[in-house]
C-alpha atoms as a PDB file:
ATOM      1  CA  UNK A   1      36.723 -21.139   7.649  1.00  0.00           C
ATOM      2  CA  UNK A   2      34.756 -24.193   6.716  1.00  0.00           C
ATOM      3  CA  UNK A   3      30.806 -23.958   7.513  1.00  0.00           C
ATOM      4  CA  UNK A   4      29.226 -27.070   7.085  1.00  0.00           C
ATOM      5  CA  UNK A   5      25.426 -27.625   8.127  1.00  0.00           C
ATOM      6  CA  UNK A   6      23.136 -30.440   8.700  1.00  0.00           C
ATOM      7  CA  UNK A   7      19.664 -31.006   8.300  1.00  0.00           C
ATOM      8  CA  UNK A   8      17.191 -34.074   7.443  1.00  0.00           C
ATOM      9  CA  UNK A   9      16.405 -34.651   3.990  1.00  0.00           C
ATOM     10  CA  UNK A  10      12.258 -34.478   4.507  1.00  0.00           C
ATOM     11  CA  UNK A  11      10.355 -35.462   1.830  1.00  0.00           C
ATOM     12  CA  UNK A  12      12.082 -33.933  -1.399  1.00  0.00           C
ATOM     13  CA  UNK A  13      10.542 -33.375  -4.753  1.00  0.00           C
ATOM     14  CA  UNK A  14      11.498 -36.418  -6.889  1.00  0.00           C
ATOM     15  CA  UNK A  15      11.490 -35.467 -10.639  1.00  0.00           C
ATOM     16  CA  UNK A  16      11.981 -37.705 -13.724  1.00  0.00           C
ATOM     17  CA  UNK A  17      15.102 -40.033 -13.839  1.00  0.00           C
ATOM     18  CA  UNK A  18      17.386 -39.323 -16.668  1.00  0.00           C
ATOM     19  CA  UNK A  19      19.773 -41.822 -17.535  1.00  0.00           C
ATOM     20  CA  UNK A  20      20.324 -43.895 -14.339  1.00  0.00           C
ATOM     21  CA  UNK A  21      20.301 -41.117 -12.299  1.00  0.00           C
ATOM     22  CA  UNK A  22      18.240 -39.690  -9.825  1.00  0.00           C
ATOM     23  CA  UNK A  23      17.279 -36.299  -9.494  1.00  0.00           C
ATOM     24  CA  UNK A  24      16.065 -34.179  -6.276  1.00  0.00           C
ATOM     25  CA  UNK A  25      15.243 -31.199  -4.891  1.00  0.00           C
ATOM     26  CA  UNK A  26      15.106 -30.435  -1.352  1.00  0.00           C
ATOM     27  CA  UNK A  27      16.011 -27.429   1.035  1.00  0.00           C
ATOM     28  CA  UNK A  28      19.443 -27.637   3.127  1.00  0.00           C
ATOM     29  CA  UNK A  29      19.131 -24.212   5.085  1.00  0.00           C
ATOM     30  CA  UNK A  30      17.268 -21.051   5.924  1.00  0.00           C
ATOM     31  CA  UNK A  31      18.041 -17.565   5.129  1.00  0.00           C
ATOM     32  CA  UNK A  32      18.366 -15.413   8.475  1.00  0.00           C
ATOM     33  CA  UNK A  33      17.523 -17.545  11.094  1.00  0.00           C
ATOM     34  CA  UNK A  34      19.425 -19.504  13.870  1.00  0.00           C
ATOM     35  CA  UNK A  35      20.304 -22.876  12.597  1.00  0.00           C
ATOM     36  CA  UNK A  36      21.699 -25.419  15.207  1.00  0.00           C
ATOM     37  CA  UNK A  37      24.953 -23.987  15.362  1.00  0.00           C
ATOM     38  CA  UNK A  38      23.562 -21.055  16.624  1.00  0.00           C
ATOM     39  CA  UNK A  39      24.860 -19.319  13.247  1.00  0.00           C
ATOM     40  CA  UNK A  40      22.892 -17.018  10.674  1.00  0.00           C
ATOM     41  CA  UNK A  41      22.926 -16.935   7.323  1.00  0.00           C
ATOM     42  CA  UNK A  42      21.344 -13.672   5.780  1.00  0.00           C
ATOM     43  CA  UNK A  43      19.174 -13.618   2.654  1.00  0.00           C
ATOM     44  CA  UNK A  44      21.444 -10.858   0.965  1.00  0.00           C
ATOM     45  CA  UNK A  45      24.900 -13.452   2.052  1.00  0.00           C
ATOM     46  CA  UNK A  46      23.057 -16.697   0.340  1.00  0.00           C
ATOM     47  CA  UNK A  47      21.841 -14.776  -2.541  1.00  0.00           C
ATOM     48  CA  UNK A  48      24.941 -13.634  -3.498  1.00  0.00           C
ATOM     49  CA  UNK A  49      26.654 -16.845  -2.928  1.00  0.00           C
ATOM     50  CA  UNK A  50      23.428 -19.123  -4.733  1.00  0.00           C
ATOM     51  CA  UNK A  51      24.241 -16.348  -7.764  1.00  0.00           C
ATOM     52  CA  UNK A  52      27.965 -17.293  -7.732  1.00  0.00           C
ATOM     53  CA  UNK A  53      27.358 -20.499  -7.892  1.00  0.00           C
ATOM     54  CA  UNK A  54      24.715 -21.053 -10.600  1.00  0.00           C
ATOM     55  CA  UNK A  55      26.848 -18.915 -12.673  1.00  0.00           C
ATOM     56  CA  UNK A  56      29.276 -21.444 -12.394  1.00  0.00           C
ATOM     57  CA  UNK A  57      27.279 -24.118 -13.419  1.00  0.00           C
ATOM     58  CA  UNK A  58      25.472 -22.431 -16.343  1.00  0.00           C
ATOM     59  CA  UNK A  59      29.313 -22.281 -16.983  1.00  0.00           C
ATOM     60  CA  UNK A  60      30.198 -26.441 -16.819  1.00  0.00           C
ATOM     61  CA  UNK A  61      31.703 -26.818 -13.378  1.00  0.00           C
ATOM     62  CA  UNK A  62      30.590 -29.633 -11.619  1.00  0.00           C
ATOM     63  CA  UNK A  63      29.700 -29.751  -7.329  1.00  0.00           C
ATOM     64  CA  UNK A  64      30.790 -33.123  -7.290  1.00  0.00           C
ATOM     65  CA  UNK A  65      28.908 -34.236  -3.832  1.00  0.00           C
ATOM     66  CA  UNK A  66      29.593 -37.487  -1.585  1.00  0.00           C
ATOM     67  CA  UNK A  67      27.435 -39.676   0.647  1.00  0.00           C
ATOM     68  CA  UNK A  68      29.373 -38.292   3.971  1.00  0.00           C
ATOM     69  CA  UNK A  69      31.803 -35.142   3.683  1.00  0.00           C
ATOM     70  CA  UNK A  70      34.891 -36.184   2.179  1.00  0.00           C
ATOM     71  CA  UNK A  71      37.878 -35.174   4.680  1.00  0.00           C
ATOM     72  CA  UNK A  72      40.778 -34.790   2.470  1.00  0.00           C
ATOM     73  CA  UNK A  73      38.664 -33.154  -0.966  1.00  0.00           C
ATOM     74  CA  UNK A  74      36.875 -34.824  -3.487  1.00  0.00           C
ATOM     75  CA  UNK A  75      37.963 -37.358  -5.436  1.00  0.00           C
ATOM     76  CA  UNK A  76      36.186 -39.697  -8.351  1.00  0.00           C
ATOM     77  CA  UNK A  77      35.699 -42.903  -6.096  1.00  0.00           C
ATOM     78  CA  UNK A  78      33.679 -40.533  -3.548  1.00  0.00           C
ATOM     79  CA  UNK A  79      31.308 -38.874  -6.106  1.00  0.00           C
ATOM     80  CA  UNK A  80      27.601 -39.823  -5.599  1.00  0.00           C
ATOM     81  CA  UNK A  81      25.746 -36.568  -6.950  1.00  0.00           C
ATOM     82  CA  UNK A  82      26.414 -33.532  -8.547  1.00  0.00           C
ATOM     83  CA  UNK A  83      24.668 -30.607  -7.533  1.00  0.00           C
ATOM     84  CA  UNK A  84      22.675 -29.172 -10.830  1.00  0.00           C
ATOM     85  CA  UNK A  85      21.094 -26.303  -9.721  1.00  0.00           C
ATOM     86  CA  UNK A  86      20.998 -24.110  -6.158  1.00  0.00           C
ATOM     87  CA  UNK A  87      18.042 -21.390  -5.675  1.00  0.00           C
ATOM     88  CA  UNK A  88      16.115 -19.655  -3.271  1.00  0.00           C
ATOM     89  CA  UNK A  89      12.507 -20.498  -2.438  1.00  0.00           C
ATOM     90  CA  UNK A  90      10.895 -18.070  -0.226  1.00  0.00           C
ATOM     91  CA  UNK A  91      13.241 -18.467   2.773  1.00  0.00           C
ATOM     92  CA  UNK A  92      14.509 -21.903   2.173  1.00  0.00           C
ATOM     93  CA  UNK A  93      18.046 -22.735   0.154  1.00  0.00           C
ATOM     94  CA  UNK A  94      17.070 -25.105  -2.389  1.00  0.00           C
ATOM     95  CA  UNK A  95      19.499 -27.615  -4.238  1.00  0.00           C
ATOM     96  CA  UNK A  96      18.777 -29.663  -7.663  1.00  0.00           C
ATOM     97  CA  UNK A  97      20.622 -32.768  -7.643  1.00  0.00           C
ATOM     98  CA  UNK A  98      21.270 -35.608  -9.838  1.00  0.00           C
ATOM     99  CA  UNK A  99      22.028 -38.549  -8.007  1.00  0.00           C
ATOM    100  CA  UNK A 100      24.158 -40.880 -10.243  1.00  0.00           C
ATOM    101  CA  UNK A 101      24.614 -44.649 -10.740  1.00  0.00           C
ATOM    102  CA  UNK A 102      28.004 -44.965  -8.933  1.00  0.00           C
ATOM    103  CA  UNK A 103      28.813 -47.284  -6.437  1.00  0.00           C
ATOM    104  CA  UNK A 104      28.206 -44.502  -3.850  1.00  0.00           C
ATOM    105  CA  UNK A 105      25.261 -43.080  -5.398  1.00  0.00           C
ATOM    106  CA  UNK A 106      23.410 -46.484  -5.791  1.00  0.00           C
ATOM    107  CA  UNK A 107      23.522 -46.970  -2.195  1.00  0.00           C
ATOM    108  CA  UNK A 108      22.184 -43.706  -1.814  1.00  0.00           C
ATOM    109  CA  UNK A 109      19.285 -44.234  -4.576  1.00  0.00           C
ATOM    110  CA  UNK A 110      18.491 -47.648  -2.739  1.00  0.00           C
ATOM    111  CA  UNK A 111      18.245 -46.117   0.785  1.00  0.00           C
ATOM    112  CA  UNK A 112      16.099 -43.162  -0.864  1.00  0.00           C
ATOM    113  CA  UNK A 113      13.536 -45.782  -2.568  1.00  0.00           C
ATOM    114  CA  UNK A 114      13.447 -47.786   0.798  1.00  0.00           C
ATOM    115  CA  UNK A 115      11.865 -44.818   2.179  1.00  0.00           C
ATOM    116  CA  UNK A 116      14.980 -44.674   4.789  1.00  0.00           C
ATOM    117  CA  UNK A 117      15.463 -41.275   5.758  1.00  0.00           C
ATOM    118  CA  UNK A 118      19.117 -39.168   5.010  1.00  0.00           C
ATOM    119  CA  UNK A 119      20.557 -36.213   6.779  1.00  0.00           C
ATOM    120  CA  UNK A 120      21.923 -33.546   4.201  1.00  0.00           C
ATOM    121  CA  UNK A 121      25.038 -31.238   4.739  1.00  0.00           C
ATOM    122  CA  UNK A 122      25.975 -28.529   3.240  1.00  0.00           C
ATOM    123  CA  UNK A 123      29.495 -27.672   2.044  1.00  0.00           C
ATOM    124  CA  UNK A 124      31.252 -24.324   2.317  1.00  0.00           C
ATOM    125  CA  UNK A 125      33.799 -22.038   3.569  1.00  0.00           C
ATOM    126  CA  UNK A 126      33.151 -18.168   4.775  1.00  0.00           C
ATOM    127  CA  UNK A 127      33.426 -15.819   7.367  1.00  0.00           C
ATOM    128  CA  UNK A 128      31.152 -15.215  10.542  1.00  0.00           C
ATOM    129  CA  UNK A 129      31.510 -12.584  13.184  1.00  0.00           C
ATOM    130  CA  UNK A 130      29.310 -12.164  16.482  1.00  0.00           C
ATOM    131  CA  UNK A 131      26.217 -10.357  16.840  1.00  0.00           C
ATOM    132  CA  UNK A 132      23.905 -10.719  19.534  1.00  0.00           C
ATOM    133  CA  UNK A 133      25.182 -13.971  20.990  1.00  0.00           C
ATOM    134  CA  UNK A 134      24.800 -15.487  17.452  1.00  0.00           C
ATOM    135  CA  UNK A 135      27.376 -15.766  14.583  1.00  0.00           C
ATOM    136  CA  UNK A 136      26.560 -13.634  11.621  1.00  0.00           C
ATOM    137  CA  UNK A 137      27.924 -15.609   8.692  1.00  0.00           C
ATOM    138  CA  UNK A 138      28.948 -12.604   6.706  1.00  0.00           C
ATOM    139  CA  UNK A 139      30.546 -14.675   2.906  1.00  0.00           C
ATOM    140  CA  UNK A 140      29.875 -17.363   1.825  1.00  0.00           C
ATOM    141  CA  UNK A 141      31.485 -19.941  -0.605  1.00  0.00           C
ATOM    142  CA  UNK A 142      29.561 -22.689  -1.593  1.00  0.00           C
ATOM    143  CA  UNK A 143      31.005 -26.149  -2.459  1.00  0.00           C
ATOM    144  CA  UNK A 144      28.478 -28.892  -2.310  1.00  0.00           C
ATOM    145  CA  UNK A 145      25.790 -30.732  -0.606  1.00  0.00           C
ATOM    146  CA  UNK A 146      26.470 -34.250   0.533  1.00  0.00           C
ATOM    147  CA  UNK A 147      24.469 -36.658   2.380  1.00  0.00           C
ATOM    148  CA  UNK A 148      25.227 -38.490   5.974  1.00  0.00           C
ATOM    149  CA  UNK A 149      23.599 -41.007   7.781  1.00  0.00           C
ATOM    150  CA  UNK A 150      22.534 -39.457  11.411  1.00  0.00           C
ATOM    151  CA  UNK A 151      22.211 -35.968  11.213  1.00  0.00           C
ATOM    152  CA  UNK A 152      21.376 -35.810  14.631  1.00  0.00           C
ATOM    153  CA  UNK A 153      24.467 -36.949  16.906  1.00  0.00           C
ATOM    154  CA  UNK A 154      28.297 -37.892  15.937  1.00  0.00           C
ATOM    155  CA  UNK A 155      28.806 -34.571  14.360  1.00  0.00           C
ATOM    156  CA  UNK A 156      32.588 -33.316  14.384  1.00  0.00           C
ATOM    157  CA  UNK A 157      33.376 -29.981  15.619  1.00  0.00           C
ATOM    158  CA  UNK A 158      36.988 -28.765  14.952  1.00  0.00           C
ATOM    159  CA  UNK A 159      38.834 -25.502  14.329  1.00  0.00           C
ATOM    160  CA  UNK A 160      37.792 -24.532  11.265  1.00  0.00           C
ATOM    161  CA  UNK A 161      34.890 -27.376  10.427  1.00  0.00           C
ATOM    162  CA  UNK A 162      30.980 -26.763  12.297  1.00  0.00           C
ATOM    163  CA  UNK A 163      28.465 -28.895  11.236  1.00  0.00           C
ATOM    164  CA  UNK A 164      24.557 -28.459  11.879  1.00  0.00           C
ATOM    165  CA  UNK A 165      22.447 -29.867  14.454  1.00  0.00           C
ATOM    166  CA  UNK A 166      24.941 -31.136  17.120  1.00  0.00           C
ATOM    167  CA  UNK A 167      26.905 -28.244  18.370  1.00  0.00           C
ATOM    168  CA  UNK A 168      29.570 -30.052  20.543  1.00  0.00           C
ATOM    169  CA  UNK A 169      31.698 -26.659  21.128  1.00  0.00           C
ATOM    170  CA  UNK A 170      28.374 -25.419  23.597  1.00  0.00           C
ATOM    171  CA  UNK A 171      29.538 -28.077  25.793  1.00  0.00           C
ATOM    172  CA  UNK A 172      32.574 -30.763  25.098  1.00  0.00           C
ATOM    173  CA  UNK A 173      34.815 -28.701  27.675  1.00  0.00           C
ATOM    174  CA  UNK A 174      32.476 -30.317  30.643  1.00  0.00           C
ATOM    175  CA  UNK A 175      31.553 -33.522  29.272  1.00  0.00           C
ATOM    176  CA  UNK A 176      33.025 -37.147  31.168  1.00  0.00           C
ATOM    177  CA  UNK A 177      35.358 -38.528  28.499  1.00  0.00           C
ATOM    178  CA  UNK A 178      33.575 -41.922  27.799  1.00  0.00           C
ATOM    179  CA  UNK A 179      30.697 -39.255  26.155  1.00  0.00           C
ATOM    180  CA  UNK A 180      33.615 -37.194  24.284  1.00  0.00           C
ATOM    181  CA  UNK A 181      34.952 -40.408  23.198  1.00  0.00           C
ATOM    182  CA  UNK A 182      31.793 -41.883  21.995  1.00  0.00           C
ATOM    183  CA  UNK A 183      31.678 -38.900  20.245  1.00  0.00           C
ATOM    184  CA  UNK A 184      34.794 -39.381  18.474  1.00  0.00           C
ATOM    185  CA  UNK A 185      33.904 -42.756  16.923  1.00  0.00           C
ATOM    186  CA  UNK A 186      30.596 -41.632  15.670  1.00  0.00           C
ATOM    187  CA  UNK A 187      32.640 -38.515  14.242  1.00  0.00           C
ATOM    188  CA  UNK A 188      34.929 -40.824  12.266  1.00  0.00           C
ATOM    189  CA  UNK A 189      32.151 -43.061  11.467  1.00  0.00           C
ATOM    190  CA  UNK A 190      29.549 -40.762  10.103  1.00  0.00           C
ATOM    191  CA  UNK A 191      31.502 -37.158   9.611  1.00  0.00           C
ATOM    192  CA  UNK A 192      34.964 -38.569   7.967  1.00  0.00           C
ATOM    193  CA  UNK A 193      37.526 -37.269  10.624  1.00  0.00           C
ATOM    194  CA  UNK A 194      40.176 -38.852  10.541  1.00  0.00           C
ATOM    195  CA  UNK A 195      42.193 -37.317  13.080  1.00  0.00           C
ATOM    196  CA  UNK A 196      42.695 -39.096  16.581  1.00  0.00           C
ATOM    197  CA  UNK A 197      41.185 -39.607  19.726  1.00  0.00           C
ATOM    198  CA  UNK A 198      44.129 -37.177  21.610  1.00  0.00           C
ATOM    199  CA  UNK A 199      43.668 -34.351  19.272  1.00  0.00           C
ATOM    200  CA  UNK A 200      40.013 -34.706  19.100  1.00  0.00           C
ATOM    201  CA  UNK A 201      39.969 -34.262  22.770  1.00  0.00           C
ATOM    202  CA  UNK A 202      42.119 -31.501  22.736  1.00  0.00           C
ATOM    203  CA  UNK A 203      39.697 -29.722  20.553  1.00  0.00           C
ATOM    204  CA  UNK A 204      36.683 -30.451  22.576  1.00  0.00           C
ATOM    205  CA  UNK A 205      38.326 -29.321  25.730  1.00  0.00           C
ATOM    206  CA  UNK A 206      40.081 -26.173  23.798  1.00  0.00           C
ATOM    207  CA  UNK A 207      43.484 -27.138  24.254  1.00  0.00           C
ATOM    208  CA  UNK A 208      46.377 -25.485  23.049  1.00  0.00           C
END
């Protein structure tokens, strides 16, 4: 099951440039509280994960990160970052990034120095189960942060993909369908779905 969750990029630690590249550090979740998606991600789950993953790079593998979530995998012409480092400070999950001098990651350098603001996503897949009218995220596989443009709305919710801060599933079943399907353009603009408008419907109004 893919989690993905959203957050605004507020006022990250800039450190020294290296090579063309810019590098950042910022928080892009909580350990064990609610985040907008009414999921929970405990401190021993991330830990564990944050481990598996630093291992990996300490190892060479790259988190090749986008500038919106990439909808069919990564691929060279989507890279704008790598992730260089993931930790935990006090109760937020930090990530080290090195934003590159790509296409993609230009934009994203140029937006950052204009003082225009980002969103942030993380990338993962896991398992949840329900406890106390939340979801208890209970593994976690981490697989990237990447960037988007309005964090706040147009966020695509499908079987298997959540993403933070607009939690469409609370209440797409009951909303008129010129909302739904302004919805579904923002998700294609912003998110990268690329299904269409039928099955996104079908989604939001649970369907089979």
């Amino acid at each position: 099951m893919r989690l993905n969750e959203r957050t605004i990029l507020e006022q990250p630690r800039q450190l020294p440039d290296s090579d063309g590249a810019m590098i950042l550090e910022f928080p892009f979740l909580v350990v064990d509280e609610a985040t907008g998606n009414n999921r929970v991600y405990p401190r021993a789950v991330m830990e564990q994960a944050l481990k598996t993953a630093q291992e990996k790079i300490n190892k060479g593998f790259s988190f090749f990160s986008s500038d919106s979530h990439p909808a069919s995998g990564m691929e060279v012409d989507k890279v704008s970052h790598l992730v260089t480092k993931v930790f935990l400070e006090k109760n937020r999950v930090m990530a080290r990034i090195s934003i590159l001098p790509t296409t993609r990651g230009r934009n994203v350098q140029t937006i950052i120095k204009a003082g225009g603001k980002l969103g942030v996503s993380a990338r993962g897949e896991g398992g949840t189960v329900s406890e106390n009218g939340k979801e208890r995220v209970t593994s976690y596989d981490f697989q990237g942060v990447d960037f988007c443009l309005n964090p706040a709305a147009g966020t695509y919710v499908g079987k298997e993909s959540l993403c933070e801060s607009a939690p469409l599933d609370m209440d797409s079943q009951n909303l008129p369908d010129e909302i739904l399907e302004a919805r579904f353009y923002a998700a294609r603009r912003e998110a990268g779905y690329r299904g269409t408008w039928e099955a996104y419907r079908k989604i939001a109004r649970r369907e089979k």
